[in-house]
Protein backbone atom coordinates (compact mmCIF):
# COMPACT_ATOMS: atom_id res chain seq x y z
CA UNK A 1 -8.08 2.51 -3.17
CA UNK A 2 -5.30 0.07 -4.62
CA UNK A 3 -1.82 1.30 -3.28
CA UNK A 4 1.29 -0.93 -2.74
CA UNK A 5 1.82 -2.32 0.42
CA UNK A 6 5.35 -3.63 1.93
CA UNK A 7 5.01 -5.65 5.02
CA UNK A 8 7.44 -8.74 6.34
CA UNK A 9 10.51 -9.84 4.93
CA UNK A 10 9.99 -7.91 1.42
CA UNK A 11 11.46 -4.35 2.84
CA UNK A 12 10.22 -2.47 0.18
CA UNK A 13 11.65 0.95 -0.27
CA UNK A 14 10.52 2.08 -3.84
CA UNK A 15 7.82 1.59 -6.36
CA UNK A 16 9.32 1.77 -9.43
CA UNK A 17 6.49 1.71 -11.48
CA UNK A 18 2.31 0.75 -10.76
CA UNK A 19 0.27 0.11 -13.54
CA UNK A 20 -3.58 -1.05 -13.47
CA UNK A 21 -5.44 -2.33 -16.59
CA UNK A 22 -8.85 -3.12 -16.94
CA UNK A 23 -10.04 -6.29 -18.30
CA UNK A 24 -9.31 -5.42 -22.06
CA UNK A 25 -5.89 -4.22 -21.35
CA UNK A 26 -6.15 -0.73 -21.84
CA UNK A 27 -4.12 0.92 -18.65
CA UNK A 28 -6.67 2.84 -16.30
CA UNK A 29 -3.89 3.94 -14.00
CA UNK A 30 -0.01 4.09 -14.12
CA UNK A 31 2.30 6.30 -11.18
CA UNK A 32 6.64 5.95 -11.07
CA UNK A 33 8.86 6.19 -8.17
CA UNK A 34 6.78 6.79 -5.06
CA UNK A 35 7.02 5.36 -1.71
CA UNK A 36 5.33 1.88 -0.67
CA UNK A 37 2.20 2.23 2.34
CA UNK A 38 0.63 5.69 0.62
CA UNK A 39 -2.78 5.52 -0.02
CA UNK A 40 -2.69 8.72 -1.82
CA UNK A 41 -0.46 7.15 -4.35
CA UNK A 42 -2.60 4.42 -5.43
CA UNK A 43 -5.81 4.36 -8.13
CA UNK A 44 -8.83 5.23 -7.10
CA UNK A 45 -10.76 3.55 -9.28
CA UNK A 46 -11.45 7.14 -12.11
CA UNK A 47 -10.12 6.97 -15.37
CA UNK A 48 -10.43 10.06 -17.54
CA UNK A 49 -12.51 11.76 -14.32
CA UNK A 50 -14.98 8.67 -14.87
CA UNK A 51 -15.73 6.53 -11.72
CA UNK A 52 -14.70 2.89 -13.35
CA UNK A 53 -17.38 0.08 -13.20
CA UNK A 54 -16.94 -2.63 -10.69
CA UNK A 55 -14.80 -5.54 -12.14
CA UNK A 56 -11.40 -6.99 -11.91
CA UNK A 57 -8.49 -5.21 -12.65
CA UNK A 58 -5.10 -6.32 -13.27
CA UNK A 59 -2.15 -4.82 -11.73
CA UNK A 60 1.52 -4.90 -12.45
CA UNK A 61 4.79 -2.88 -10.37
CA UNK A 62 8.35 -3.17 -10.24
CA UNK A 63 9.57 -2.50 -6.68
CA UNK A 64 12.96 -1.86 -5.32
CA UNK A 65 13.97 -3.07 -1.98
CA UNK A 66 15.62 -2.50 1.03
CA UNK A 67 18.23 -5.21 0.48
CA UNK A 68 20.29 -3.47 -2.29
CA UNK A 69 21.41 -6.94 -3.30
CA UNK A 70 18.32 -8.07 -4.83
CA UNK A 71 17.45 -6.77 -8.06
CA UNK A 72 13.62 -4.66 -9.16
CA UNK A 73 11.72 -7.08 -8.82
CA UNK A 74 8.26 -7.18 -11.34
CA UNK A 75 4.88 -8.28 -9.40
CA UNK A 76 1.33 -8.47 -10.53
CA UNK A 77 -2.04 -9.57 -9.31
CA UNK A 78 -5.29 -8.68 -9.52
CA UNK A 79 -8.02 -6.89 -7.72
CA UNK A 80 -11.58 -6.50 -7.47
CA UNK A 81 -13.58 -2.77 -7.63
CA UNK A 82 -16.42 -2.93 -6.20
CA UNK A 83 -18.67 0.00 -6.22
């Protein structure tokens, strides 16, 4: 399961957006406005109701925080399925 986390000094309070491509681009996985530390809320790893193949995947959100005076914020990283 790939879910947003918010731990430390970030103070997360809202995921904007969460989008996860696989390695050719195509998005496998996109969810809007849903609270950081969910599990539930995260990808899988299914596509189209099709268990996707291990590999890396790129990920991408735009979080809001705690501290109204920063701005949405855009992160991305990647992560590793491994079946």
């Amino acid at each position: 399961m790939v879910f947003p986390q918010s731990a430390g000094d970030a103070a997360v309070t809202n995921i904007i957006v969460f989008r996860v491509f696989n390695r050719w681009g195509n998005k496998v996985f996109e969810r809007y406005n849903f609270n950081p530390n969910v599990p539930e809320m995260g990808w899988d790893g299914i596509f189209k109701g099709q268990q996707q193949p291990s590999d890396v995947y790129t990920w991408m959100l735009e979080a809001e925080f705690l501290d109204k005076t920063k701005t949405p914020e855009p992160l991305k990283g990647s992560v590793f399925l491994v079946r």
